[in-house]
PDB file of N, CA and C in Angstrom:
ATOM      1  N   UNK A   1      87.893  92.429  79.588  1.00  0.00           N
ATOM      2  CA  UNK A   1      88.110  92.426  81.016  1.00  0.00           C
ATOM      3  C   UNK A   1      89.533  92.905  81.298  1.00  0.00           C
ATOM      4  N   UNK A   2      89.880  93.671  82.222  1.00  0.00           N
ATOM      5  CA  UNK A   2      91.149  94.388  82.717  1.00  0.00           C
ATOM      6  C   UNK A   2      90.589  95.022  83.924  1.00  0.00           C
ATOM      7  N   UNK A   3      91.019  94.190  85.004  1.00  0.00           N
ATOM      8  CA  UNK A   3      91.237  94.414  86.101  1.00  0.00           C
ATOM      9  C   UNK A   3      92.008  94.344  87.189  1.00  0.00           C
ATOM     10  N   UNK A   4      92.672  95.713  87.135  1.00  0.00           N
ATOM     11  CA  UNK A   4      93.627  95.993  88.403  1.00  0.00           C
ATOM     12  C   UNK A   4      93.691  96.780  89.439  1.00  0.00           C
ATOM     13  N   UNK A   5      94.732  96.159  90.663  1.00  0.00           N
ATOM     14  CA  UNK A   5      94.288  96.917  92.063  1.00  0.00           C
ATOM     15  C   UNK A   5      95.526  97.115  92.641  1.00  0.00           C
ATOM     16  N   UNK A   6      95.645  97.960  93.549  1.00  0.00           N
ATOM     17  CA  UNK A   6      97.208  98.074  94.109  1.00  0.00           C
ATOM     18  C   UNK A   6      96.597  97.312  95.326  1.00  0.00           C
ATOM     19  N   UNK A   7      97.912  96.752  95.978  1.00  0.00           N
ATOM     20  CA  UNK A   7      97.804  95.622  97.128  1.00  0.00           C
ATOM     21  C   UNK A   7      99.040  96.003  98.319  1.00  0.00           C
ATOM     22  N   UNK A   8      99.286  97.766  98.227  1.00  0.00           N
ATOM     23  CA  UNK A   8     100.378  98.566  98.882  1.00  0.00           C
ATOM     24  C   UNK A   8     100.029  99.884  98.787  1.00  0.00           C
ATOM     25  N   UNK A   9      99.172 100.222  99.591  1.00  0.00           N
ATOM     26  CA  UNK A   9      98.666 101.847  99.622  1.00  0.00           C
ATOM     27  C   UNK A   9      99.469 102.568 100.286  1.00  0.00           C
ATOM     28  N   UNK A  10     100.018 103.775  99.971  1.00  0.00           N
ATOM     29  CA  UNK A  10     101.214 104.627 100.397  1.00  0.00           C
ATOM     30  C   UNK A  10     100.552 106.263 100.751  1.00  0.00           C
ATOM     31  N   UNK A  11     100.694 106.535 101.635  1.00  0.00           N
ATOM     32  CA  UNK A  11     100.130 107.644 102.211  1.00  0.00           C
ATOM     33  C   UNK A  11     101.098 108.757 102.700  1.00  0.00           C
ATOM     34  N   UNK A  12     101.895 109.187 102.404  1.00  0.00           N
ATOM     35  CA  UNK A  12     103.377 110.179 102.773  1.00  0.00           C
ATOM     36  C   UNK A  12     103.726 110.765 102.014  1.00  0.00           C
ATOM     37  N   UNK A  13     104.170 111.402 102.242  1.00  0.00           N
ATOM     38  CA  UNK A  13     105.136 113.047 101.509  1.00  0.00           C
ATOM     39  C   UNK A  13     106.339 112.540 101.374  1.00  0.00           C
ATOM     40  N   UNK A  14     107.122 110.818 101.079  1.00  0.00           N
ATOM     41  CA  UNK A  14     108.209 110.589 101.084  1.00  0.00           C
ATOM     42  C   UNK A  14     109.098 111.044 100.167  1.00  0.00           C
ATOM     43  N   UNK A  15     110.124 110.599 100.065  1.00  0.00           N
ATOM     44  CA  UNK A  15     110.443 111.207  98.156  1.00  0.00           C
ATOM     45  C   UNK A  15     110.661 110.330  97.385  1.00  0.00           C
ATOM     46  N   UNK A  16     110.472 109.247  97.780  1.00  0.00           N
ATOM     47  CA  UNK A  16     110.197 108.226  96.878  1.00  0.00           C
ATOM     48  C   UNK A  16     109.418 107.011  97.601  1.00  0.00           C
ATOM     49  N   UNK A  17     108.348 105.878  96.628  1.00  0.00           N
ATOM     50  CA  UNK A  17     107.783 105.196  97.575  1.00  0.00           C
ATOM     51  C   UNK A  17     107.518 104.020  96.278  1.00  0.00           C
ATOM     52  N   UNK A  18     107.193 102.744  97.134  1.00  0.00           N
ATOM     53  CA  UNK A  18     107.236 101.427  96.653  1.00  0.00           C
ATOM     54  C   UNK A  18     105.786 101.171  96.335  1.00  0.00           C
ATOM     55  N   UNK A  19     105.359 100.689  95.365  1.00  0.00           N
ATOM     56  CA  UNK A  19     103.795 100.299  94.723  1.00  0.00           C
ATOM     57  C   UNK A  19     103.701  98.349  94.291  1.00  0.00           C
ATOM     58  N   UNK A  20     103.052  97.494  94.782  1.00  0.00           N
ATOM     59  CA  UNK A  20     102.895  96.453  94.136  1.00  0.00           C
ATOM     60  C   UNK A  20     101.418  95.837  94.022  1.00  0.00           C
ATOM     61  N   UNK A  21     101.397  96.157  92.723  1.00  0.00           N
ATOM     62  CA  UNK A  21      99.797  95.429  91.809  1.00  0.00           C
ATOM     63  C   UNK A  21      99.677  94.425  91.430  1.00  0.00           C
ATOM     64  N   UNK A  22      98.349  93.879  91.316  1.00  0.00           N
ATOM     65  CA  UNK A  22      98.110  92.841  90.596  1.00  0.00           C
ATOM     66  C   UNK A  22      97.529  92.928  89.863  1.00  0.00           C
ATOM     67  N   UNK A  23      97.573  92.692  88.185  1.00  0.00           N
ATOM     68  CA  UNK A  23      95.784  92.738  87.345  1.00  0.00           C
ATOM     69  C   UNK A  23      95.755  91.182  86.568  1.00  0.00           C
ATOM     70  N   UNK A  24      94.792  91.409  85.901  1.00  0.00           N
ATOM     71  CA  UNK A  24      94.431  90.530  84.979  1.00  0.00           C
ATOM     72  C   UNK A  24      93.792  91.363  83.665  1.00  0.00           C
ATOM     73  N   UNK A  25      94.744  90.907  82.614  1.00  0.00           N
ATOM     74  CA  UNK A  25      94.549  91.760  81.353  1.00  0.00           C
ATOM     75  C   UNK A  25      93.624  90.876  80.863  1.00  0.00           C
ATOM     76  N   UNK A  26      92.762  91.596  79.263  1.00  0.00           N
ATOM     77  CA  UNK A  26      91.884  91.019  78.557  1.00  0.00           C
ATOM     78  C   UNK A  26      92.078  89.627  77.979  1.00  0.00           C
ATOM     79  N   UNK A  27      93.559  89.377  78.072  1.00  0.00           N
ATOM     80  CA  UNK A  27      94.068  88.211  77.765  1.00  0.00           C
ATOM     81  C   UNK A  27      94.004  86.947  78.657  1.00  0.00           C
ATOM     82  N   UNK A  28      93.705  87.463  79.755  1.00  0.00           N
ATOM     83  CA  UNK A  28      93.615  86.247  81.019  1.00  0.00           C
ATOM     84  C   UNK A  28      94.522  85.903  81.607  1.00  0.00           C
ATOM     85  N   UNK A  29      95.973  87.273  81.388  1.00  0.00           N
ATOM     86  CA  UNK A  29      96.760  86.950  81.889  1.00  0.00           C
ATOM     87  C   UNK A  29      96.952  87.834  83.363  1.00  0.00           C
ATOM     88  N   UNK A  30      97.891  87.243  83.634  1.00  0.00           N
ATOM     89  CA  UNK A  30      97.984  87.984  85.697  1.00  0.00           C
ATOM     90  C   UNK A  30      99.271  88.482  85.498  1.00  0.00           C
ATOM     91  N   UNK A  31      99.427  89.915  85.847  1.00  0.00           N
ATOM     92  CA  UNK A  31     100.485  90.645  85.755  1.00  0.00           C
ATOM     93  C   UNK A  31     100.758  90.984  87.645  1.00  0.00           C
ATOM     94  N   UNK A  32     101.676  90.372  88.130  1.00  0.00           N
ATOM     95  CA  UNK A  32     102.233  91.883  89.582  1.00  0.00           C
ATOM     96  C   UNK A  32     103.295  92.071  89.384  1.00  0.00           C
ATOM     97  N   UNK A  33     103.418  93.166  89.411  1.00  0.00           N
ATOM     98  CA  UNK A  33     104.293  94.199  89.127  1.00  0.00           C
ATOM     99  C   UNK A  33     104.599  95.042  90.848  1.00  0.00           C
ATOM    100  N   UNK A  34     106.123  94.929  91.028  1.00  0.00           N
ATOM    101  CA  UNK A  34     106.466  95.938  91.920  1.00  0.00           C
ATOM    102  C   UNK A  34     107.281  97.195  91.227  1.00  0.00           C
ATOM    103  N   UNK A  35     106.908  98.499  91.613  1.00  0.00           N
ATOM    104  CA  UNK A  35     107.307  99.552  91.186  1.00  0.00           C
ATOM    105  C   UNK A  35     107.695 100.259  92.371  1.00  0.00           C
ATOM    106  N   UNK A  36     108.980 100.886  91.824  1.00  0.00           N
ATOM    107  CA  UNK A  36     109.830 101.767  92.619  1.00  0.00           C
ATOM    108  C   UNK A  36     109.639 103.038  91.925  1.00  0.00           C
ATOM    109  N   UNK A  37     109.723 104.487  92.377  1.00  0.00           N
ATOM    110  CA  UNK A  37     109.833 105.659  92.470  1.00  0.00           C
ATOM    111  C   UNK A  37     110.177 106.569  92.856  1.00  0.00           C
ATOM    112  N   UNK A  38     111.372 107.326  92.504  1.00  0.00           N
ATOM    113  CA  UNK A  38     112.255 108.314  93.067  1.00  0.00           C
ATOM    114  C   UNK A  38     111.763 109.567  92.729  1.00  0.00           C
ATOM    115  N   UNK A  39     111.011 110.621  93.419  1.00  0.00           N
ATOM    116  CA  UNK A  39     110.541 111.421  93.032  1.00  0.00           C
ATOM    117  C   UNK A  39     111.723 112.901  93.056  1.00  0.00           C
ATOM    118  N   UNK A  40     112.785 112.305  93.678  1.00  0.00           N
ATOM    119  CA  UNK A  40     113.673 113.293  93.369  1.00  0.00           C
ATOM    120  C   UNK A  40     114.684 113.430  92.344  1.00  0.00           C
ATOM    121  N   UNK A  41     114.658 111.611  91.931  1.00  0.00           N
ATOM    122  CA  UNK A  41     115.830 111.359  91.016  1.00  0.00           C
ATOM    123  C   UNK A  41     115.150 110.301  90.318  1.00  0.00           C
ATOM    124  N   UNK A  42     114.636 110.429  89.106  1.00  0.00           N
ATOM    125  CA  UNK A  42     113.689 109.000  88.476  1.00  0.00           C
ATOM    126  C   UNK A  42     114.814 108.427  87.756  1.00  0.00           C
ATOM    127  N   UNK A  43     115.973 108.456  87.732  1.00  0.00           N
ATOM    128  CA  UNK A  43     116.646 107.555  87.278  1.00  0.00           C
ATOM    129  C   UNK A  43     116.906 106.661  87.709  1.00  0.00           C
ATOM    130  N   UNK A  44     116.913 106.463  89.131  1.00  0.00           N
ATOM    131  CA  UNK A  44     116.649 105.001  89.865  1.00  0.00           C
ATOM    132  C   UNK A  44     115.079 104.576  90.127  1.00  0.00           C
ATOM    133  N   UNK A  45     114.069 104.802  89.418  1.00  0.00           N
ATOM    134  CA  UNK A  45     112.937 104.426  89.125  1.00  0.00           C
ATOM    135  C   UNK A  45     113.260 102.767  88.686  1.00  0.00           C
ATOM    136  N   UNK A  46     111.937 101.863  89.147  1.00  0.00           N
ATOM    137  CA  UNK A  46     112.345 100.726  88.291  1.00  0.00           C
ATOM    138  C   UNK A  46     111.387  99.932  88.604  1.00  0.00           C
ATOM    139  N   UNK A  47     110.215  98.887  87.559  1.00  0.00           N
ATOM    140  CA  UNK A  47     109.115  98.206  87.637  1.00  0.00           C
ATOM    141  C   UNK A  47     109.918  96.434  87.258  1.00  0.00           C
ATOM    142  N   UNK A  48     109.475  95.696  88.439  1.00  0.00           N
ATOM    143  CA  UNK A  48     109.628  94.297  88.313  1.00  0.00           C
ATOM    144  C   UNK A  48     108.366  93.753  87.872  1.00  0.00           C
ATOM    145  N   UNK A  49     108.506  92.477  86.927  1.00  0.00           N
ATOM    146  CA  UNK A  49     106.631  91.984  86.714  1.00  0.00           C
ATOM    147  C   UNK A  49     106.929  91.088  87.019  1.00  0.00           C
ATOM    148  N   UNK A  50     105.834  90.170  87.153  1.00  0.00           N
ATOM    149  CA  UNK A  50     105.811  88.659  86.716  1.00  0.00           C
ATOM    150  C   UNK A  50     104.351  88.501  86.070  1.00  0.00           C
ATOM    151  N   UNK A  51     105.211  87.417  84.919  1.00  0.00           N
ATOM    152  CA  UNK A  51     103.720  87.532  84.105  1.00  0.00           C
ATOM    153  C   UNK A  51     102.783  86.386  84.224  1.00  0.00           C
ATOM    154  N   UNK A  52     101.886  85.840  84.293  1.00  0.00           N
ATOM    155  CA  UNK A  52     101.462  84.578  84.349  1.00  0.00           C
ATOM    156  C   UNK A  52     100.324  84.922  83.533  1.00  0.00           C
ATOM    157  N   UNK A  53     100.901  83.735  82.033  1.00  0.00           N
ATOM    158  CA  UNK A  53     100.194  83.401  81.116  1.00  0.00           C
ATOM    159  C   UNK A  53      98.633  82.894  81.682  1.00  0.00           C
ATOM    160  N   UNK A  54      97.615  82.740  80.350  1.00  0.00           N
ATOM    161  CA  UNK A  54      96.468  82.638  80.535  1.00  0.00           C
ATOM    162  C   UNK A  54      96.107  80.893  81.381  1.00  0.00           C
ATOM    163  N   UNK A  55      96.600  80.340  80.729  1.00  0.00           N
ATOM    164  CA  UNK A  55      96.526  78.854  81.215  1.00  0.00           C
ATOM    165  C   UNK A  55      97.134  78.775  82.571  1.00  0.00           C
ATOM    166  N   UNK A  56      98.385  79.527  83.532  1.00  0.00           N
ATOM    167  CA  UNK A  56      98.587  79.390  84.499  1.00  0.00           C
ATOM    168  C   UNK A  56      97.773  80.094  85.350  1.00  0.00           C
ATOM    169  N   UNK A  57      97.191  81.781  84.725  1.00  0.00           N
ATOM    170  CA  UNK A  57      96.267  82.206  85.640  1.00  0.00           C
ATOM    171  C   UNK A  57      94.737  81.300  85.900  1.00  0.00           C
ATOM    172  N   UNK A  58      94.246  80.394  84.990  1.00  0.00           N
ATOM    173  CA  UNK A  58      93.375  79.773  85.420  1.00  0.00           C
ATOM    174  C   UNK A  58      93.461  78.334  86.253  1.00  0.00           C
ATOM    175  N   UNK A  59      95.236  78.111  85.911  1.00  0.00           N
ATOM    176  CA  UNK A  59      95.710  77.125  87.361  1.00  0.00           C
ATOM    177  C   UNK A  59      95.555  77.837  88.753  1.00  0.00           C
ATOM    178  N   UNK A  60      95.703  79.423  88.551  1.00  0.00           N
ATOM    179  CA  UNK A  60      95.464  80.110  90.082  1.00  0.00           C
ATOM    180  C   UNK A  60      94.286  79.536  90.367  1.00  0.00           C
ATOM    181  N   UNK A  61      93.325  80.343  89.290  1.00  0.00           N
ATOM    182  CA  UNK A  61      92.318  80.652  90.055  1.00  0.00           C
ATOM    183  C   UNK A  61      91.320  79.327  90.363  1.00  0.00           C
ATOM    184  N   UNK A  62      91.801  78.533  89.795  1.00  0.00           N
ATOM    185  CA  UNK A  62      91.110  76.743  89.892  1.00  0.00           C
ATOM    186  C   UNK A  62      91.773  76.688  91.795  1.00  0.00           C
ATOM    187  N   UNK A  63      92.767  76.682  91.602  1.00  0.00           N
ATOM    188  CA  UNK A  63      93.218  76.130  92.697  1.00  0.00           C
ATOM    189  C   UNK A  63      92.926  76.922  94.088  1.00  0.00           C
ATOM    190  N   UNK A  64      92.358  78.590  94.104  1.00  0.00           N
ATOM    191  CA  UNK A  64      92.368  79.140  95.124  1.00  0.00           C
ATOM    192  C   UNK A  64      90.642  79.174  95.045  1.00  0.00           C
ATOM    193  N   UNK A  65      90.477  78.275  94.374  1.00  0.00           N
ATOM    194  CA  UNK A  65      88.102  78.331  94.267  1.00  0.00           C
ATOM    195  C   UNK A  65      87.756  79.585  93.875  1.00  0.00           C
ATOM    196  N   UNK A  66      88.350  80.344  93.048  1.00  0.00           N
ATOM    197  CA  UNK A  66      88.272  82.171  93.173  1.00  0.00           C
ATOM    198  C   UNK A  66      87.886  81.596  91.418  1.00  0.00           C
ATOM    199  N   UNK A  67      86.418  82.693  90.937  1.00  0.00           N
ATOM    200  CA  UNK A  67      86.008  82.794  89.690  1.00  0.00           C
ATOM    201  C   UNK A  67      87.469  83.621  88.956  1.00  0.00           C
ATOM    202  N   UNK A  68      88.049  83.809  87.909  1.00  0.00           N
ATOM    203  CA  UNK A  68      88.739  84.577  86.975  1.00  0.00           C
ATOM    204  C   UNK A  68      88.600  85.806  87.482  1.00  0.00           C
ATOM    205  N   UNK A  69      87.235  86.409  87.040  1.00  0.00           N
ATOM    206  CA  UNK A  69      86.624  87.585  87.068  1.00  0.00           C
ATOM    207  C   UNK A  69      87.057  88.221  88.638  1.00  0.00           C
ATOM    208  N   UNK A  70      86.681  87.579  89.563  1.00  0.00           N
ATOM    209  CA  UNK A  70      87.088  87.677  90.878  1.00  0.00           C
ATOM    210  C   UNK A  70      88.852  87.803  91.681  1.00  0.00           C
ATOM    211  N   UNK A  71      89.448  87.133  90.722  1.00  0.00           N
ATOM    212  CA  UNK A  71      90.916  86.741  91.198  1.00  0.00           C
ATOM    213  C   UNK A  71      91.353  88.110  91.935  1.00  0.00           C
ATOM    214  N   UNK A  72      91.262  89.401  91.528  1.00  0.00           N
ATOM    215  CA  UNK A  72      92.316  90.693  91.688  1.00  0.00           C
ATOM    216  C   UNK A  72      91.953  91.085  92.960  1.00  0.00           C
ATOM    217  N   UNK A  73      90.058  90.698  93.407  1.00  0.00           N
ATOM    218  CA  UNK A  73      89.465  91.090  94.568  1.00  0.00           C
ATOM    219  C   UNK A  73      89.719  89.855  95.173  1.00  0.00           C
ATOM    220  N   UNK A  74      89.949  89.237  95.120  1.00  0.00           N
ATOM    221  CA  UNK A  74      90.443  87.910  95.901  1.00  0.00           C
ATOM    222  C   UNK A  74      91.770  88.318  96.572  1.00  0.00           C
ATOM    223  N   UNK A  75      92.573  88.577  95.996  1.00  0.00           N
ATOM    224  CA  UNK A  75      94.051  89.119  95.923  1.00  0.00           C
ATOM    225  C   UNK A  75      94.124  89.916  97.263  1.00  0.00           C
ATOM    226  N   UNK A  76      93.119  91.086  96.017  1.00  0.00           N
ATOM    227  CA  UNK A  76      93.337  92.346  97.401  1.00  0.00           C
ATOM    228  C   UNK A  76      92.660  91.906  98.875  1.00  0.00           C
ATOM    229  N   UNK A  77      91.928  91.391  98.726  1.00  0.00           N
ATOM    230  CA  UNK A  77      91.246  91.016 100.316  1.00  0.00           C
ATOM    231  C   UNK A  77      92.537  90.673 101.317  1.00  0.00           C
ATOM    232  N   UNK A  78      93.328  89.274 100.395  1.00  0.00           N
ATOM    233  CA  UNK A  78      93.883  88.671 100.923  1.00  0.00           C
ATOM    234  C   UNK A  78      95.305  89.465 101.640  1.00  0.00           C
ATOM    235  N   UNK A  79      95.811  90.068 100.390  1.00  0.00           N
ATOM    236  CA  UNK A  79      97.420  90.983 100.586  1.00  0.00           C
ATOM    237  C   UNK A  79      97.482  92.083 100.463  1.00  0.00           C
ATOM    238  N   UNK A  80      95.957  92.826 100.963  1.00  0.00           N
ATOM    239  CA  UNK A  80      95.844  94.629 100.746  1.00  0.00           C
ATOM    240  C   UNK A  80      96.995  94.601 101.993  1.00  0.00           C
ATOM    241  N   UNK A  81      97.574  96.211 101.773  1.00  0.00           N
ATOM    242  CA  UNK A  81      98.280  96.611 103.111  1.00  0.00           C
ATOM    243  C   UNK A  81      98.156  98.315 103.055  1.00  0.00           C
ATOM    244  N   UNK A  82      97.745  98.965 103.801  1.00  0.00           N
ATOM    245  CA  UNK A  82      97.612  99.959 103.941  1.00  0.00           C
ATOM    246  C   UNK A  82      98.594 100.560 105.015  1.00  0.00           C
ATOM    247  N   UNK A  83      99.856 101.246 104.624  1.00  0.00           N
ATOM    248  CA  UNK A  83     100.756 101.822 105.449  1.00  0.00           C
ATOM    249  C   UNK A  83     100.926 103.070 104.765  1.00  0.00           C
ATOM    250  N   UNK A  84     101.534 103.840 106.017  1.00  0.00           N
ATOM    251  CA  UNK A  84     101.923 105.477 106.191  1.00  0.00           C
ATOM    252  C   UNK A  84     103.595 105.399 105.405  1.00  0.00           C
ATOM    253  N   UNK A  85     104.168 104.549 106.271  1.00  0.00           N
ATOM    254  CA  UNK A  85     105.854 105.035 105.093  1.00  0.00           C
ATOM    255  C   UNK A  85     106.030 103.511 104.976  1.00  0.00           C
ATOM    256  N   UNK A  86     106.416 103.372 103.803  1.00  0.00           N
ATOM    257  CA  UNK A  86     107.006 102.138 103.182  1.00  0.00           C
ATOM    258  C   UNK A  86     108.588 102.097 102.376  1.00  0.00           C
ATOM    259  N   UNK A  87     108.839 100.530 102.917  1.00  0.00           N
ATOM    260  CA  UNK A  87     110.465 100.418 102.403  1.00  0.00           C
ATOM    261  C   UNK A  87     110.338  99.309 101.658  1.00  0.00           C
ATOM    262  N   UNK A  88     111.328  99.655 101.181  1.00  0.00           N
ATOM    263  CA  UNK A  88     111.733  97.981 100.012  1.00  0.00           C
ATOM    264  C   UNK A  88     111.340  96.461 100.455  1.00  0.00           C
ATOM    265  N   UNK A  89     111.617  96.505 101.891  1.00  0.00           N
ATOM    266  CA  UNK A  89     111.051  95.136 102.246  1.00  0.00           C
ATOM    267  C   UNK A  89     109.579  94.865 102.733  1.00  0.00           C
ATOM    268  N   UNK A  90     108.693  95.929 102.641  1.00  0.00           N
ATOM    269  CA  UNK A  90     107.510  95.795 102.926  1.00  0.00           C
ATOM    270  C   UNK A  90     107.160  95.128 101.434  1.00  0.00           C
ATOM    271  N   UNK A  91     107.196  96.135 100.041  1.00  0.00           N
ATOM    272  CA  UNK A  91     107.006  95.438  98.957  1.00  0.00           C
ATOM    273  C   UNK A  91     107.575  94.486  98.435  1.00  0.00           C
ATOM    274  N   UNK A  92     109.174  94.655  98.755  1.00  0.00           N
ATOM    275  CA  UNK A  92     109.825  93.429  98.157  1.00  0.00           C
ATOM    276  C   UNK A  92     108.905  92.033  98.743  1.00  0.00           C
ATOM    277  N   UNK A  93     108.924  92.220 100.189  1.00  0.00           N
ATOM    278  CA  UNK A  93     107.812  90.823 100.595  1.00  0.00           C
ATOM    279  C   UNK A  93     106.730  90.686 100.243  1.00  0.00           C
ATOM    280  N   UNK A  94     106.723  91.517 100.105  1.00  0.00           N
ATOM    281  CA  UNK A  94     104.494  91.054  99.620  1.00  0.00           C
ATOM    282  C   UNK A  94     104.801  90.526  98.156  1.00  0.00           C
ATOM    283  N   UNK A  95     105.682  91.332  97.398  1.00  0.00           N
ATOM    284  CA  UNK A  95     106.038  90.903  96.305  1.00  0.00           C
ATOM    285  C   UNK A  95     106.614  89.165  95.913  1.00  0.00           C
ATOM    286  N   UNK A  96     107.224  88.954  96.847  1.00  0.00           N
ATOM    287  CA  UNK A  96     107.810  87.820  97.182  1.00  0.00           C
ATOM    288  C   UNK A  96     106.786  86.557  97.360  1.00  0.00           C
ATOM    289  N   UNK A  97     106.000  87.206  98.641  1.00  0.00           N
ATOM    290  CA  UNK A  97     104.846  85.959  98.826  1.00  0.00           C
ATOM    291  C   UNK A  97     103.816  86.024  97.736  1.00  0.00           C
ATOM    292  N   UNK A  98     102.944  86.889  96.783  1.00  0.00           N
ATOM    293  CA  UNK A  98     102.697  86.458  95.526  1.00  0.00           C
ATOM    294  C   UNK A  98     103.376  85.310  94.841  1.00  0.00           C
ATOM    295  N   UNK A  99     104.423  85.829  94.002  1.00  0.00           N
ATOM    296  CA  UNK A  99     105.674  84.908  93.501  1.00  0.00           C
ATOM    297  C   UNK A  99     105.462  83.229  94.373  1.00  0.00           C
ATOM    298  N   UNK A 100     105.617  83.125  95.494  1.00  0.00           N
ATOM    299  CA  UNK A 100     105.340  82.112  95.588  1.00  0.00           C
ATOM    300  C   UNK A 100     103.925  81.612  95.899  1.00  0.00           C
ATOM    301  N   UNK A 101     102.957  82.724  96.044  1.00  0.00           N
ATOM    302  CA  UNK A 101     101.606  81.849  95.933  1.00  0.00           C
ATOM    303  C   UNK A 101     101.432  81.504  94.591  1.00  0.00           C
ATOM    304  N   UNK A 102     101.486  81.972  93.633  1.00  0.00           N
ATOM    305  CA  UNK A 102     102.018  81.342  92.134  1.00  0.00           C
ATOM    306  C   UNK A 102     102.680  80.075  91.727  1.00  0.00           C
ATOM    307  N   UNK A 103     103.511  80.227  92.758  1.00  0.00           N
ATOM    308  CA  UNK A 103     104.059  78.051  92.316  1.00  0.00           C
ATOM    309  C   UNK A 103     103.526  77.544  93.335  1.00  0.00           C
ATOM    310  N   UNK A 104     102.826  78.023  94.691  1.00  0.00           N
ATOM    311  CA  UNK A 104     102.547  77.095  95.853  1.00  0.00           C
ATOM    312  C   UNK A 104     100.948  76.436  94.868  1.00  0.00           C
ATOM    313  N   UNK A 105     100.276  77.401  93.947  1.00  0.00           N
ATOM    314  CA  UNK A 105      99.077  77.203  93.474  1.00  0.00           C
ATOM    315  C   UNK A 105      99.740  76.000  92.018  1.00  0.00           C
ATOM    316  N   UNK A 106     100.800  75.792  91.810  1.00  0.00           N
ATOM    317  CA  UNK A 106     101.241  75.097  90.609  1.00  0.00           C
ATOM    318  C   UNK A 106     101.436  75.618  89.351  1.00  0.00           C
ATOM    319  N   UNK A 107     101.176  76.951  89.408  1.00  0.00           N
ATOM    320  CA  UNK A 107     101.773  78.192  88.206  1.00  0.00           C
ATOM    321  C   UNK A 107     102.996  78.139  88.431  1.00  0.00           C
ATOM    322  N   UNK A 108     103.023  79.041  86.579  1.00  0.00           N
ATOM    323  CA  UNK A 108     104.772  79.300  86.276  1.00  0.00           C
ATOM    324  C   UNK A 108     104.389  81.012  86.067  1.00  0.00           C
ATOM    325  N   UNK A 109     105.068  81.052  86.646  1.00  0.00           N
ATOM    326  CA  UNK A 109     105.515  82.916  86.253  1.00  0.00           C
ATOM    327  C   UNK A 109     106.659  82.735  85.077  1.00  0.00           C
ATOM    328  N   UNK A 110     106.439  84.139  84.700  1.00  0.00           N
ATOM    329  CA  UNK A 110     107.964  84.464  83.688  1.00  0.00           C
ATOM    330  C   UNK A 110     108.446  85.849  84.564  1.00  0.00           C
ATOM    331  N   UNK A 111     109.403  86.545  84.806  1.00  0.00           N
ATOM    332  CA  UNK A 111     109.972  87.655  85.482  1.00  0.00           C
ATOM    333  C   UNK A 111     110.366  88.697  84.077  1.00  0.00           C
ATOM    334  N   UNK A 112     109.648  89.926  84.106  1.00  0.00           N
ATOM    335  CA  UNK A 112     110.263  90.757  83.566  1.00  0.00           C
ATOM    336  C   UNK A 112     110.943  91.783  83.920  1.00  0.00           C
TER     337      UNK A 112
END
């Protein structure tokens, strides 16, 4: 099982634009990840994670009534966003309120 979805759809000719996912690897673990992209200069490119081990992703998904299998479409229902131009604080927040639906649910993230 590996299932992932973006939860920040970007639609523009910007020159650089903000991406934040959620999956769940074969391991049962829950990865979101915010990613930055400079399409003019990738040296300020740069991916934040947080990882949540197998035992905390099934504290999520206990606690939000959401099957495992289900969690990523759970997710996206909940924190899809579909915008034309995006800035740091559109993802940084969405990014943010994950992060804390993660300890509001009684998970531990790790930050990579």
């Amino acid at each position: 099982m590996r299932d992932i979805v973006d939860l920040i759809e970007v639609d523009n000719d910007a020159p650089y634009s903000y991406w934040v996912s959620v999956e769940v690897t074969e391991k049962q673990e829950m990865i979101v990840e915010l990613e930055y992209k400079n399409f003019e200069n990738h040296a300020h490119d740069y991916k934040q994670q947080a990882i949540v081990d197998s035992e905390n992703t099934a504290i999520i998904s206990d606690y939000l009534q959401v099957q495992l299998s289900d969690l990523t479409e759970y997710l996206h229902d909940e924190y899809y966003h579909s915008i034309c131009y995006n800035e740091s604080e559109d993802a940084e927040g969405l990014f943010a309120d994950l992060l804390d639906l993660i300890l509001d649910c009684g998970a531990k993230y790790k930050l990579k």
